[in-house]
PDB file of N, CA and C in Angstrom:
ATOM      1  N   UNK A   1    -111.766  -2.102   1.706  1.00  0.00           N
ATOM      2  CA  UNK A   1    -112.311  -2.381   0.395  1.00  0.00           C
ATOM      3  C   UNK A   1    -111.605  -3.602  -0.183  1.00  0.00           C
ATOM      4  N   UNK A   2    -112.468  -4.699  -0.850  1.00  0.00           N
ATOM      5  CA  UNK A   2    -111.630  -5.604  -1.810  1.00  0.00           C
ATOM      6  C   UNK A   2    -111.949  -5.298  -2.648  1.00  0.00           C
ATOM      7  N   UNK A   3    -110.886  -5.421  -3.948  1.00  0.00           N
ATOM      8  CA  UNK A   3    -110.280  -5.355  -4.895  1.00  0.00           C
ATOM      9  C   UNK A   3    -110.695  -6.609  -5.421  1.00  0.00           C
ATOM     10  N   UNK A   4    -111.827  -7.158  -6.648  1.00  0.00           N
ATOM     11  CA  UNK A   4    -111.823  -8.819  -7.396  1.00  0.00           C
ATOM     12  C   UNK A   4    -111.305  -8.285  -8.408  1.00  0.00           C
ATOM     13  N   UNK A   5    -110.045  -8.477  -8.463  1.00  0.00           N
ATOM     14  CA  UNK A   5    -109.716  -8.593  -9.816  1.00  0.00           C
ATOM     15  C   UNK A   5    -109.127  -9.940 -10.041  1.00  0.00           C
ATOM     16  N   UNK A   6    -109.479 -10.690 -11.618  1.00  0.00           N
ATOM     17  CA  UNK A   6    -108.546 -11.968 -11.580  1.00  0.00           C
ATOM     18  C   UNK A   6    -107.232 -11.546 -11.991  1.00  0.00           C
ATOM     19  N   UNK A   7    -106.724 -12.931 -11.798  1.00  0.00           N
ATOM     20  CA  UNK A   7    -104.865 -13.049 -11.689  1.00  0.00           C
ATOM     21  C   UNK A   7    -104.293 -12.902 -13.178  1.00  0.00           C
ATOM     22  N   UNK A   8    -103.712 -11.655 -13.333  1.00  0.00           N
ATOM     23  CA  UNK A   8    -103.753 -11.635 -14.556  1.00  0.00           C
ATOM     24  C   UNK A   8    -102.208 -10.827 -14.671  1.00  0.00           C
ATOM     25  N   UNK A   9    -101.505 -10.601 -15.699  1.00  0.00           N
ATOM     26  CA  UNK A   9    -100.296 -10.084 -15.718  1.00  0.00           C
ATOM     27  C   UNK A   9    -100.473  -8.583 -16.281  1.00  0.00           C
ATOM     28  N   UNK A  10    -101.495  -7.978 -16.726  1.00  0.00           N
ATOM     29  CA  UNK A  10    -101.521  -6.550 -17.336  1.00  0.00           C
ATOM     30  C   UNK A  10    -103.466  -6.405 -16.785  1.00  0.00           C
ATOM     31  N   UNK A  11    -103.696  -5.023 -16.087  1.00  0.00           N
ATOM     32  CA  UNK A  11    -105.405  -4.756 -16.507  1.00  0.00           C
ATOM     33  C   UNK A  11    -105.119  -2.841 -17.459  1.00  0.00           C
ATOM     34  N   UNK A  12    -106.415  -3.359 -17.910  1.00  0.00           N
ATOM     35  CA  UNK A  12    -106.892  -2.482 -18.412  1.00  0.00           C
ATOM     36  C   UNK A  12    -107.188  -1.284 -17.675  1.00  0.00           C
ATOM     37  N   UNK A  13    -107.484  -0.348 -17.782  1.00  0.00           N
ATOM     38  CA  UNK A  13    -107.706   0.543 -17.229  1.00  0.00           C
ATOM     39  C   UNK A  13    -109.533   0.949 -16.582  1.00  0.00           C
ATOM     40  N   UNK A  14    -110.530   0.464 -18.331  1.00  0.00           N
ATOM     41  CA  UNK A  14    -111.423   0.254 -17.356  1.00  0.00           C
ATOM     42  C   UNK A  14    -111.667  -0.718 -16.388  1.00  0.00           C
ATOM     43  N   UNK A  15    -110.865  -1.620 -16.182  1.00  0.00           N
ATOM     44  CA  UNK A  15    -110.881  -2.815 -15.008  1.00  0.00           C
ATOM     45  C   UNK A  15    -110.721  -2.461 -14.051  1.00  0.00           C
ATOM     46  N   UNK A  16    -109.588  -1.880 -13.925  1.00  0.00           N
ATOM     47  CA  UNK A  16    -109.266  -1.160 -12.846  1.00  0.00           C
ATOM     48  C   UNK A  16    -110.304  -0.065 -12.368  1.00  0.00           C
ATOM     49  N   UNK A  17    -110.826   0.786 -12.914  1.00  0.00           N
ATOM     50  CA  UNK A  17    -111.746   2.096 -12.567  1.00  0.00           C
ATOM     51  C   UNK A  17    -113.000   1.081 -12.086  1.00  0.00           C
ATOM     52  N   UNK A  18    -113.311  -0.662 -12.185  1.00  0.00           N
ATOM     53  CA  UNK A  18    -114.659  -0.850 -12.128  1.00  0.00           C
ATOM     54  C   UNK A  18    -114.355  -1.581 -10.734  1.00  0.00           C
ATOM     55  N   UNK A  19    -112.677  -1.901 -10.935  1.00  0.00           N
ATOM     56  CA  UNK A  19    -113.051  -2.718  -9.144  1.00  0.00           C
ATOM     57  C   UNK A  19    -113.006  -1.733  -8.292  1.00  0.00           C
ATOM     58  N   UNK A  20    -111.984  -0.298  -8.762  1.00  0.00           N
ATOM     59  CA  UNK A  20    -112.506   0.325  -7.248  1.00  0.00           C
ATOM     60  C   UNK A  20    -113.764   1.370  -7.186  1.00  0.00           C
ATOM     61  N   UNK A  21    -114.342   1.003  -8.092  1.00  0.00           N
ATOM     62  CA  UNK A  21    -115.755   1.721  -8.347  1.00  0.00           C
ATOM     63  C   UNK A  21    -115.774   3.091  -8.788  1.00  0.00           C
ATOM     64  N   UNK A  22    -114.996   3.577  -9.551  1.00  0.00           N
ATOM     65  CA  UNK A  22    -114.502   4.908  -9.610  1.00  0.00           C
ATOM     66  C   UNK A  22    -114.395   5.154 -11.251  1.00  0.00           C
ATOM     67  N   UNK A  23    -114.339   6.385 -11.737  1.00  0.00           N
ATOM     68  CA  UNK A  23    -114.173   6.847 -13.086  1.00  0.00           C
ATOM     69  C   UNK A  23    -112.839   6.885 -13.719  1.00  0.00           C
ATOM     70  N   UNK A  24    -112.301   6.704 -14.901  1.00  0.00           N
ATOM     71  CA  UNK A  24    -111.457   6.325 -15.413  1.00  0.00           C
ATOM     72  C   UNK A  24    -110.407   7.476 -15.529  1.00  0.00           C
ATOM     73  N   UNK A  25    -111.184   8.404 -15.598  1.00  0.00           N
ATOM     74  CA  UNK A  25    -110.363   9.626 -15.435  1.00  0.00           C
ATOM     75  C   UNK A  25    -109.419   9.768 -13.930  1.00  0.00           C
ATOM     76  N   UNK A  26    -110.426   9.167 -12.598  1.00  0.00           N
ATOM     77  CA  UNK A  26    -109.705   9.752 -11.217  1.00  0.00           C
ATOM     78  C   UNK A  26    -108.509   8.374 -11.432  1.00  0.00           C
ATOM     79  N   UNK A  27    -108.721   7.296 -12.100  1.00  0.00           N
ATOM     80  CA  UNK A  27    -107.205   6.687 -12.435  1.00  0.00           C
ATOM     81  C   UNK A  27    -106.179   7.643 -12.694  1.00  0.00           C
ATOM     82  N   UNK A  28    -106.234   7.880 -14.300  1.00  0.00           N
ATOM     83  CA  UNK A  28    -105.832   8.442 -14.745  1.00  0.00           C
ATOM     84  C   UNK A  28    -105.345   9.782 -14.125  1.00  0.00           C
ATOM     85  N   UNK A  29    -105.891  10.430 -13.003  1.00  0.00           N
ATOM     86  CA  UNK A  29    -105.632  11.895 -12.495  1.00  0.00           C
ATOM     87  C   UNK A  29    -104.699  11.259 -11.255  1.00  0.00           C
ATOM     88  N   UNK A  30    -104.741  10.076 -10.868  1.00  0.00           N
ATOM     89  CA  UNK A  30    -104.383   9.429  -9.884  1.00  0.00           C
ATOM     90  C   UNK A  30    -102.549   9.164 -10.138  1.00  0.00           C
ATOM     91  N   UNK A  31    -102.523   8.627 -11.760  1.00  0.00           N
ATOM     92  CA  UNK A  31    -101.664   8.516 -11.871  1.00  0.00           C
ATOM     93  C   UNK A  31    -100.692   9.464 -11.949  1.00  0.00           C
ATOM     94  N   UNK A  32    -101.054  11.051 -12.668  1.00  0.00           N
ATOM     95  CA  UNK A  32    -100.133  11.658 -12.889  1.00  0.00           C
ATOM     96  C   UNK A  32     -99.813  12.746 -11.480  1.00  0.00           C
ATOM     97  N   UNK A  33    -100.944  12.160 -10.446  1.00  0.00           N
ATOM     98  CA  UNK A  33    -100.408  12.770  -8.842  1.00  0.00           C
ATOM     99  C   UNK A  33     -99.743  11.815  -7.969  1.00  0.00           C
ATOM    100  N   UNK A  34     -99.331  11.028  -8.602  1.00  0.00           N
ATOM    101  CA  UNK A  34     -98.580  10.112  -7.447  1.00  0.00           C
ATOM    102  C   UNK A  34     -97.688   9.237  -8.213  1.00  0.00           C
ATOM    103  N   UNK A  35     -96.550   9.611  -8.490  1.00  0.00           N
ATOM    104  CA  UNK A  35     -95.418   8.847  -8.919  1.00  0.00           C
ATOM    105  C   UNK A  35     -95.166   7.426  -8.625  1.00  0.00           C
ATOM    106  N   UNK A  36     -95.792   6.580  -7.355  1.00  0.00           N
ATOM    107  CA  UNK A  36     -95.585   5.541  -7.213  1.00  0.00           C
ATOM    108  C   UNK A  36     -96.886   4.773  -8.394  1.00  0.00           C
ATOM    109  N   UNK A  37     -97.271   5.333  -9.160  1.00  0.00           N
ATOM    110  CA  UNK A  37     -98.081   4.470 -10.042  1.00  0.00           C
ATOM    111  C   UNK A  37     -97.654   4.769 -11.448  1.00  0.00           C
ATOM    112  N   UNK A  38     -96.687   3.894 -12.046  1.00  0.00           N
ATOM    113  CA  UNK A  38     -96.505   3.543 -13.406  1.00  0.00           C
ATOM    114  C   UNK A  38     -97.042   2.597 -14.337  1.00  0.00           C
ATOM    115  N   UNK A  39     -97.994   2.771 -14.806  1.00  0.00           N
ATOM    116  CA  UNK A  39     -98.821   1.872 -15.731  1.00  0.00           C
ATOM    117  C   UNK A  39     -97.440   1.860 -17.251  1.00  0.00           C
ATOM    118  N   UNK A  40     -97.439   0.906 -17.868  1.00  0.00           N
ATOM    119  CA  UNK A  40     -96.763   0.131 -18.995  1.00  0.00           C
ATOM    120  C   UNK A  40     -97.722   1.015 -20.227  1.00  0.00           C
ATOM    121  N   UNK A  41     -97.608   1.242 -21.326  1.00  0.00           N
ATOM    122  CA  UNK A  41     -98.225   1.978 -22.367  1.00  0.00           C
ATOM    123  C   UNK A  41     -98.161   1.531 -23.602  1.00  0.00           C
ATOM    124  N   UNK A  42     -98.807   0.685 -24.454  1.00  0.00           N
ATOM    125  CA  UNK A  42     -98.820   0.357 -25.899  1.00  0.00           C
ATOM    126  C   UNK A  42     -98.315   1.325 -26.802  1.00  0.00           C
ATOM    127  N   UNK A  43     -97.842   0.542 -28.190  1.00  0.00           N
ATOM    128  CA  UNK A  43     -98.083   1.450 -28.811  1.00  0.00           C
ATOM    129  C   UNK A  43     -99.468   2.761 -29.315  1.00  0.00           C
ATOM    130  N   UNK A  44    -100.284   2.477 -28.703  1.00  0.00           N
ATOM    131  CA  UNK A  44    -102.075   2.926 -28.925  1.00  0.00           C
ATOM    132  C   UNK A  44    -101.761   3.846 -27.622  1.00  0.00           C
ATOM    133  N   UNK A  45    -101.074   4.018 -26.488  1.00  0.00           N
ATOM    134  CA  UNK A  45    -101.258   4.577 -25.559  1.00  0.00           C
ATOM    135  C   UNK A  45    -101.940   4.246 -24.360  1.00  0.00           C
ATOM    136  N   UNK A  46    -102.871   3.062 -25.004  1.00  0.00           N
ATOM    137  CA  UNK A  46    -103.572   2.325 -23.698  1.00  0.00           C
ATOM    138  C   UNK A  46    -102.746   1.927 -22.271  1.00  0.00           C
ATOM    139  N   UNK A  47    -103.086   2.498 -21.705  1.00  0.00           N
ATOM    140  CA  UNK A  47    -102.468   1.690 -19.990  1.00  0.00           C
ATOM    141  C   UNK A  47    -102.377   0.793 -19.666  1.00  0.00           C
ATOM    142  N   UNK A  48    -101.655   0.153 -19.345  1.00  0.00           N
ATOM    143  CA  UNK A  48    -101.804  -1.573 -18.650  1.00  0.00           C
ATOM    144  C   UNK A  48    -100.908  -1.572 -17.382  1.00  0.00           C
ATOM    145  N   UNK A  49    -102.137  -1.550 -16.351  1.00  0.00           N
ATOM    146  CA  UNK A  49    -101.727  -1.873 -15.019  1.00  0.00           C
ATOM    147  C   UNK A  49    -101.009  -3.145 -14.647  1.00  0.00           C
ATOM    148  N   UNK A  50     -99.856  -3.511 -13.626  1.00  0.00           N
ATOM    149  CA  UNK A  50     -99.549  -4.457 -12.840  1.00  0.00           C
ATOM    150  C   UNK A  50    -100.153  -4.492 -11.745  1.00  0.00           C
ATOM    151  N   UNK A  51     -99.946  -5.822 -11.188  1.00  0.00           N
ATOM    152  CA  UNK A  51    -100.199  -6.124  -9.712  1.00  0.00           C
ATOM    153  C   UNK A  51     -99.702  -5.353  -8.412  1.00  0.00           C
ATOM    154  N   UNK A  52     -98.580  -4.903  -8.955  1.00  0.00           N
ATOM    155  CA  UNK A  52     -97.761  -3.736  -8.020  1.00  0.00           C
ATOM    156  C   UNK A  52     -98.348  -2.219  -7.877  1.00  0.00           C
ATOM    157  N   UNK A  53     -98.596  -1.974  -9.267  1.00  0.00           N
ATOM    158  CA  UNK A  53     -99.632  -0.617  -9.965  1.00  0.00           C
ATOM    159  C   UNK A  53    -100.976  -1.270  -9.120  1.00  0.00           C
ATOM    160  N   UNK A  54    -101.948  -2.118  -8.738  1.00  0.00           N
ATOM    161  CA  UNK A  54    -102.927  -2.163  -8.413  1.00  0.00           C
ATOM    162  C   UNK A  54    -102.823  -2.174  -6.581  1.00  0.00           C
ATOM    163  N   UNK A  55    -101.616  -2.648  -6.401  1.00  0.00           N
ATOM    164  CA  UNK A  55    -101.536  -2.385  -4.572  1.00  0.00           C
ATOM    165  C   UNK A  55    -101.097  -1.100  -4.581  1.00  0.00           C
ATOM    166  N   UNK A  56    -100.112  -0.697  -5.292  1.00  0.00           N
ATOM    167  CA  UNK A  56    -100.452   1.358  -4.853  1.00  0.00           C
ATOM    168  C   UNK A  56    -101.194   1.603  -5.018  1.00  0.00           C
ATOM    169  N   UNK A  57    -102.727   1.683  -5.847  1.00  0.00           N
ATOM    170  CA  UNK A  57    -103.791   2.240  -6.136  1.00  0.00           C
ATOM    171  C   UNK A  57    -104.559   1.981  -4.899  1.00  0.00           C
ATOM    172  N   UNK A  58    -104.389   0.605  -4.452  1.00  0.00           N
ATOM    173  CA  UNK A  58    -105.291   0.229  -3.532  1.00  0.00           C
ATOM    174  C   UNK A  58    -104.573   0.771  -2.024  1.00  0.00           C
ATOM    175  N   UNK A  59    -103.495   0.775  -1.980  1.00  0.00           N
ATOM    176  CA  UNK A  59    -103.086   2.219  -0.967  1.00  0.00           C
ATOM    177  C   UNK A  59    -103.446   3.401  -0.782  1.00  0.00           C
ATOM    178  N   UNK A  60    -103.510   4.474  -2.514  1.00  0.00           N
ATOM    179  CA  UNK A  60    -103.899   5.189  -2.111  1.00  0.00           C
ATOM    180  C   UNK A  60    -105.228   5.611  -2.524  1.00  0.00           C
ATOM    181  N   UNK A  61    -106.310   4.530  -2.318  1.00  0.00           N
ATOM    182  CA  UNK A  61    -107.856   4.878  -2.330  1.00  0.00           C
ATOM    183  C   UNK A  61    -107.726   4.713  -0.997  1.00  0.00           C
ATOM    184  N   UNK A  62    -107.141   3.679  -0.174  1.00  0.00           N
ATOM    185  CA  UNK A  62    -107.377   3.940   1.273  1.00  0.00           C
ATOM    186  C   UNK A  62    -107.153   4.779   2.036  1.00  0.00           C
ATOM    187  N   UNK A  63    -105.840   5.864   1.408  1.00  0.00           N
ATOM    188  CA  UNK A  63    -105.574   7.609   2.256  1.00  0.00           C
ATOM    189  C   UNK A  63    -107.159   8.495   1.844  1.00  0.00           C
ATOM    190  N   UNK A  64    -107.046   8.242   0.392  1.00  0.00           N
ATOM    191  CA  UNK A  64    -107.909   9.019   0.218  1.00  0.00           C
ATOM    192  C   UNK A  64    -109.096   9.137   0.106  1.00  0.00           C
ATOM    193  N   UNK A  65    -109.609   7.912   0.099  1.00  0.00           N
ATOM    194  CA  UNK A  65    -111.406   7.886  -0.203  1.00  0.00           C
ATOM    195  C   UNK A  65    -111.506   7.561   1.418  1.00  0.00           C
ATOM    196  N   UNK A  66    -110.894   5.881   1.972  1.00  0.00           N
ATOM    197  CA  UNK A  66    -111.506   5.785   3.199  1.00  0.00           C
ATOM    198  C   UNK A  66    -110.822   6.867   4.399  1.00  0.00           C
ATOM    199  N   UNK A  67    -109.477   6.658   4.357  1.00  0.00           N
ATOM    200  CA  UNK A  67    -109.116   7.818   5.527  1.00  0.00           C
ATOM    201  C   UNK A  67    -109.267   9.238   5.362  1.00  0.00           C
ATOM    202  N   UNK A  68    -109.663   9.664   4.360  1.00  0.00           N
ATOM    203  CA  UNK A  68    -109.966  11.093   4.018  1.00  0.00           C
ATOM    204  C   UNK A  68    -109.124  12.255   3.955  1.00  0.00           C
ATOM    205  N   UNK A  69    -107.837  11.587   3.786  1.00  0.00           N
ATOM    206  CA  UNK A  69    -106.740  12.529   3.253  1.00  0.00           C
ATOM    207  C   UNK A  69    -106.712  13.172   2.269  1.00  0.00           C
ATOM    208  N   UNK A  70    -106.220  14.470   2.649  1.00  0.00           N
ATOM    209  CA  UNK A  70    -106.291  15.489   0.740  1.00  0.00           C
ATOM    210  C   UNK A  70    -105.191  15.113   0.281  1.00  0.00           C
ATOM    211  N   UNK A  71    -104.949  15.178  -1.458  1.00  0.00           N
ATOM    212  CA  UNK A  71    -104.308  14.378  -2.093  1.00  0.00           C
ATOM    213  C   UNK A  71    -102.367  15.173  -1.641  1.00  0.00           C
ATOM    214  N   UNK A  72    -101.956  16.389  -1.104  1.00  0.00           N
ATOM    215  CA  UNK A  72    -100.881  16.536  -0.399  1.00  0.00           C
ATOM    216  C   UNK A  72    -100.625  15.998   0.600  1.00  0.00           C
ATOM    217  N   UNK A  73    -101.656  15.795   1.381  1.00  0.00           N
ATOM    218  CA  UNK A  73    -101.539  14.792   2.655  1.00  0.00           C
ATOM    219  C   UNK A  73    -100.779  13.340   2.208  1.00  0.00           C
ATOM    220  N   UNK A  74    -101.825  12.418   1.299  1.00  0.00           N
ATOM    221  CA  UNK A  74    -101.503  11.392   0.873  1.00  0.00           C
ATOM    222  C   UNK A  74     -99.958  11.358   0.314  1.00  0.00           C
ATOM    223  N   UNK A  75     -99.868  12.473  -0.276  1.00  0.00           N
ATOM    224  CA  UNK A  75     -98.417  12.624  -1.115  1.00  0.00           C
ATOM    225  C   UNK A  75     -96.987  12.340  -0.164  1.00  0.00           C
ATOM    226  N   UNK A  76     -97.830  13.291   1.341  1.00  0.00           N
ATOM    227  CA  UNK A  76     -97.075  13.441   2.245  1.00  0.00           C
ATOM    228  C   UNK A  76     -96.581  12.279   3.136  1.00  0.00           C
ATOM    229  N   UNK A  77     -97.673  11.627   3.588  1.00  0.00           N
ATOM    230  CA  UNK A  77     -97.573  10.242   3.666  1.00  0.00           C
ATOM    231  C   UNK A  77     -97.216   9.339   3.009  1.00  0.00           C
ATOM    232  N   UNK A  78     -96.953   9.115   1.784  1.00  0.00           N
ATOM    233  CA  UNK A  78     -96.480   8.108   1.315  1.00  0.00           C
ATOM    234  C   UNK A  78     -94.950   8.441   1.512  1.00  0.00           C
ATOM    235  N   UNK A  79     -94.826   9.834   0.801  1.00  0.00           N
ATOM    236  CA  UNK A  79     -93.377  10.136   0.726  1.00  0.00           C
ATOM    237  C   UNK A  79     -92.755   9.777   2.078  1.00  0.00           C
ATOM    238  N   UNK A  80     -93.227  10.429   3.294  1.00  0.00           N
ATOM    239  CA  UNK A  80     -92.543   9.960   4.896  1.00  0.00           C
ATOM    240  C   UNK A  80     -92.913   8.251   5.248  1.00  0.00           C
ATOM    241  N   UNK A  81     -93.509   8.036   5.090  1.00  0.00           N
ATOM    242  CA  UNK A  81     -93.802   6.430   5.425  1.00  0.00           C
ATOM    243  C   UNK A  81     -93.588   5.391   4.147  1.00  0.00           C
ATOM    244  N   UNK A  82     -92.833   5.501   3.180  1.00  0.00           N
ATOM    245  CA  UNK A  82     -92.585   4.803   2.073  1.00  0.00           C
ATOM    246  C   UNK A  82     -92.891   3.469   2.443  1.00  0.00           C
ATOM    247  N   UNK A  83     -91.675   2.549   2.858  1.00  0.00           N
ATOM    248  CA  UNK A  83     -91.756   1.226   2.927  1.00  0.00           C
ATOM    249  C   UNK A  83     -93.097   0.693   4.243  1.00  0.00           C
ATOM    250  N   UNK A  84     -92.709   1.974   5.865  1.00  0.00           N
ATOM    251  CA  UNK A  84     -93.527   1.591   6.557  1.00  0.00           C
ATOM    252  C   UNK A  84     -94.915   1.347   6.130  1.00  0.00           C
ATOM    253  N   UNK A  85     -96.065   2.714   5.079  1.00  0.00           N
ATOM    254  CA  UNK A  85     -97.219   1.957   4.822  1.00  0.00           C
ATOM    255  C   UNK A  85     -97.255   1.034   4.215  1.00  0.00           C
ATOM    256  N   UNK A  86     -96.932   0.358   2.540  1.00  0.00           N
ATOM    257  CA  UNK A  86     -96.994   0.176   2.057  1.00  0.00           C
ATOM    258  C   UNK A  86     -97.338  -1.794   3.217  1.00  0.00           C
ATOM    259  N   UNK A  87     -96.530  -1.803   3.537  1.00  0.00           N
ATOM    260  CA  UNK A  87     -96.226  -3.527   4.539  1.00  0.00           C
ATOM    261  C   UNK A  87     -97.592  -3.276   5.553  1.00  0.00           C
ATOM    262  N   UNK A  88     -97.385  -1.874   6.394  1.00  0.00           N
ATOM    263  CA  UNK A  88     -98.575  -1.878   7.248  1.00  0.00           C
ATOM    264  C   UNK A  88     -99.859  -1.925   6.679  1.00  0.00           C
ATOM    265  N   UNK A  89    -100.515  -1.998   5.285  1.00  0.00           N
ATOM    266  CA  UNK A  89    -101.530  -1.816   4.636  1.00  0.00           C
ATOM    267  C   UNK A  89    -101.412  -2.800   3.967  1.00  0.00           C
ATOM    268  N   UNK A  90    -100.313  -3.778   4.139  1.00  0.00           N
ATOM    269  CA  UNK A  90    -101.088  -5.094   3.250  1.00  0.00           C
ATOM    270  C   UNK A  90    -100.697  -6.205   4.104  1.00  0.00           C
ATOM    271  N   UNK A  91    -100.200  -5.504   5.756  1.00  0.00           N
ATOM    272  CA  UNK A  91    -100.636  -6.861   7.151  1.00  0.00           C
ATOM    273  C   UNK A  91    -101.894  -6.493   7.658  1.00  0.00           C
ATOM    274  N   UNK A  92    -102.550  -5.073   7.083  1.00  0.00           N
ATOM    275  CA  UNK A  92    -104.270  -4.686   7.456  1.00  0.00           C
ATOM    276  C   UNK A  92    -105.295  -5.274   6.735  1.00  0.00           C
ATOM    277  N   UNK A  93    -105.030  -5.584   5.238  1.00  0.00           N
ATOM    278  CA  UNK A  93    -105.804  -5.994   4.394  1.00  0.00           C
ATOM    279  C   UNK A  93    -106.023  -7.893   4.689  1.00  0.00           C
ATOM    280  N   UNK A  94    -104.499  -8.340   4.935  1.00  0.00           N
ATOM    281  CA  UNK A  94    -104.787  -9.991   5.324  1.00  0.00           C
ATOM    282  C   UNK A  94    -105.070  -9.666   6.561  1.00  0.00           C
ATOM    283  N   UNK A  95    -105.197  -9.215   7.424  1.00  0.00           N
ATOM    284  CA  UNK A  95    -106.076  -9.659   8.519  1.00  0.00           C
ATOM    285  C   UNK A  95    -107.518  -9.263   8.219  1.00  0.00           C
ATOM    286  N   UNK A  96    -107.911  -7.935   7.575  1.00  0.00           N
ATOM    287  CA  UNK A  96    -109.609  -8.042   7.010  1.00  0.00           C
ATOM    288  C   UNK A  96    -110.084  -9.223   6.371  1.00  0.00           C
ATOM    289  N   UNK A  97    -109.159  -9.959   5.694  1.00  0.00           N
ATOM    290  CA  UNK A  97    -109.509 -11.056   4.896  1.00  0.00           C
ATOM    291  C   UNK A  97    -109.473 -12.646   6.265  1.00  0.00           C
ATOM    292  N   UNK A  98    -108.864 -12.603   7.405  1.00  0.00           N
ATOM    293  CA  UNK A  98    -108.820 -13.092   8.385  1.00  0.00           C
ATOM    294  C   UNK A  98    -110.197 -13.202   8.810  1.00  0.00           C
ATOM    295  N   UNK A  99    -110.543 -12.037   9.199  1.00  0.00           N
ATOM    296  CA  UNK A  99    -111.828 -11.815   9.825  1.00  0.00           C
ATOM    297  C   UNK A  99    -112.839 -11.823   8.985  1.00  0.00           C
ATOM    298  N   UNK A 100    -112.906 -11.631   7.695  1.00  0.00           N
ATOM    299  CA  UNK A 100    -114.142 -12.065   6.946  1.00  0.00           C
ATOM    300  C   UNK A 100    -114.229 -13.621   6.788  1.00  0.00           C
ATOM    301  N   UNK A 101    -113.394 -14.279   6.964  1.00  0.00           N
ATOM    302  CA  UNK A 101    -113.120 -15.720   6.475  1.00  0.00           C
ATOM    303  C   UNK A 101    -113.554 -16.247   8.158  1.00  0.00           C
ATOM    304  N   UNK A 102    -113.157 -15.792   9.387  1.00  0.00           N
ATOM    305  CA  UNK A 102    -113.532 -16.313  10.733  1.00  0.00           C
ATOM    306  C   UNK A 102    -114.873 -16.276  10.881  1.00  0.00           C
ATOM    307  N   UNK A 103    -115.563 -14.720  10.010  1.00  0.00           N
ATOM    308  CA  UNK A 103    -116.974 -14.725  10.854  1.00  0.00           C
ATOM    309  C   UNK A 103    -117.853 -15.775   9.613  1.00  0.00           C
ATOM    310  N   UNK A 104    -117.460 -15.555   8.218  1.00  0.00           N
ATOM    311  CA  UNK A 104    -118.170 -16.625   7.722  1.00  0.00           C
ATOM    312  C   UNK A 104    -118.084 -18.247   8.461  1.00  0.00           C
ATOM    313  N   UNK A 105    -116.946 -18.289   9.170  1.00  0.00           N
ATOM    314  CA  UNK A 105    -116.726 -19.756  10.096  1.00  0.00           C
ATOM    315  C   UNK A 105    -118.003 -20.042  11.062  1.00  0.00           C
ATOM    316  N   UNK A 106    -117.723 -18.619  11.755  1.00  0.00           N
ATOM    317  CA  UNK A 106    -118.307 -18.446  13.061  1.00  0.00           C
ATOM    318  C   UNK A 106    -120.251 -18.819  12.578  1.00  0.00           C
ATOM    319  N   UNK A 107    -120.718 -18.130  11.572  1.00  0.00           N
ATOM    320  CA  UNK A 107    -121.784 -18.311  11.004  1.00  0.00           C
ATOM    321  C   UNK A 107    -122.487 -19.934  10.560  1.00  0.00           C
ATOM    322  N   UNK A 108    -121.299 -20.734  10.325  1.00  0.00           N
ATOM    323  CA  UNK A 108    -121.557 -21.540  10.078  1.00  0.00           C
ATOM    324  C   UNK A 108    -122.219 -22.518  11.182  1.00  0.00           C
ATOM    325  N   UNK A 109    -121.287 -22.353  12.276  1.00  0.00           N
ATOM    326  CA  UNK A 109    -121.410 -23.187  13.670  1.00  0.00           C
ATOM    327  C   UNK A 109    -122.408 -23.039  14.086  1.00  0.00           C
TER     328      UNK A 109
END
């Protein structure tokens, strides 16, 4: 899955729920099951995601939506593979971006 979000230093929360196509709530339920996601909080309470907050998210939509892990699984995995996924899932993502960028090449020729 890509993620368009622009380069920005804080998102919103519905921003976030619209790039990964999902309801604002499974953020929100997301956050308070997985400790590696700390969103920043206004005085209003509003959320404001980082760039760091948006690559764990985008970690764990990939246990759980594409690889189909239940959310103890995911828990489980992150907790045993800390540093290992986190690097192995974002040398998977630049090479998807490799290969979308080769075959648009390849198309061209």
């Amino acid at each position: 899955m890509k993620i368009d979000l622009p380069e920005k230093r804080y998102y919103g929360i519905g921003e976030v729920a619209k790039a990964f196509s999902v309801n604002n709530s499974l953020i929100r339920f997301w956050e308070k099951e997985f400790d590696i996601i700390k969103p920043k909080k206004n005085n209003k309470g509003d959320r404001k995601f980082t760039s760091e907050d948006i690559k764990n998210l985008e970690l764990i939509y990939h246990l759980v939506k594409e690889r189909g892990f239940k959310l103890e699984g995911a828990k489980k995995y992150l907790k045993e593979n800390k540093h290992k996924s986190i690097s192995s899932f974002e040398i998977i993502k630049k090479l998807e971006g490799i290969k979308i960028e080769l075959l648009k090449f390849k198309e061209h020729l």
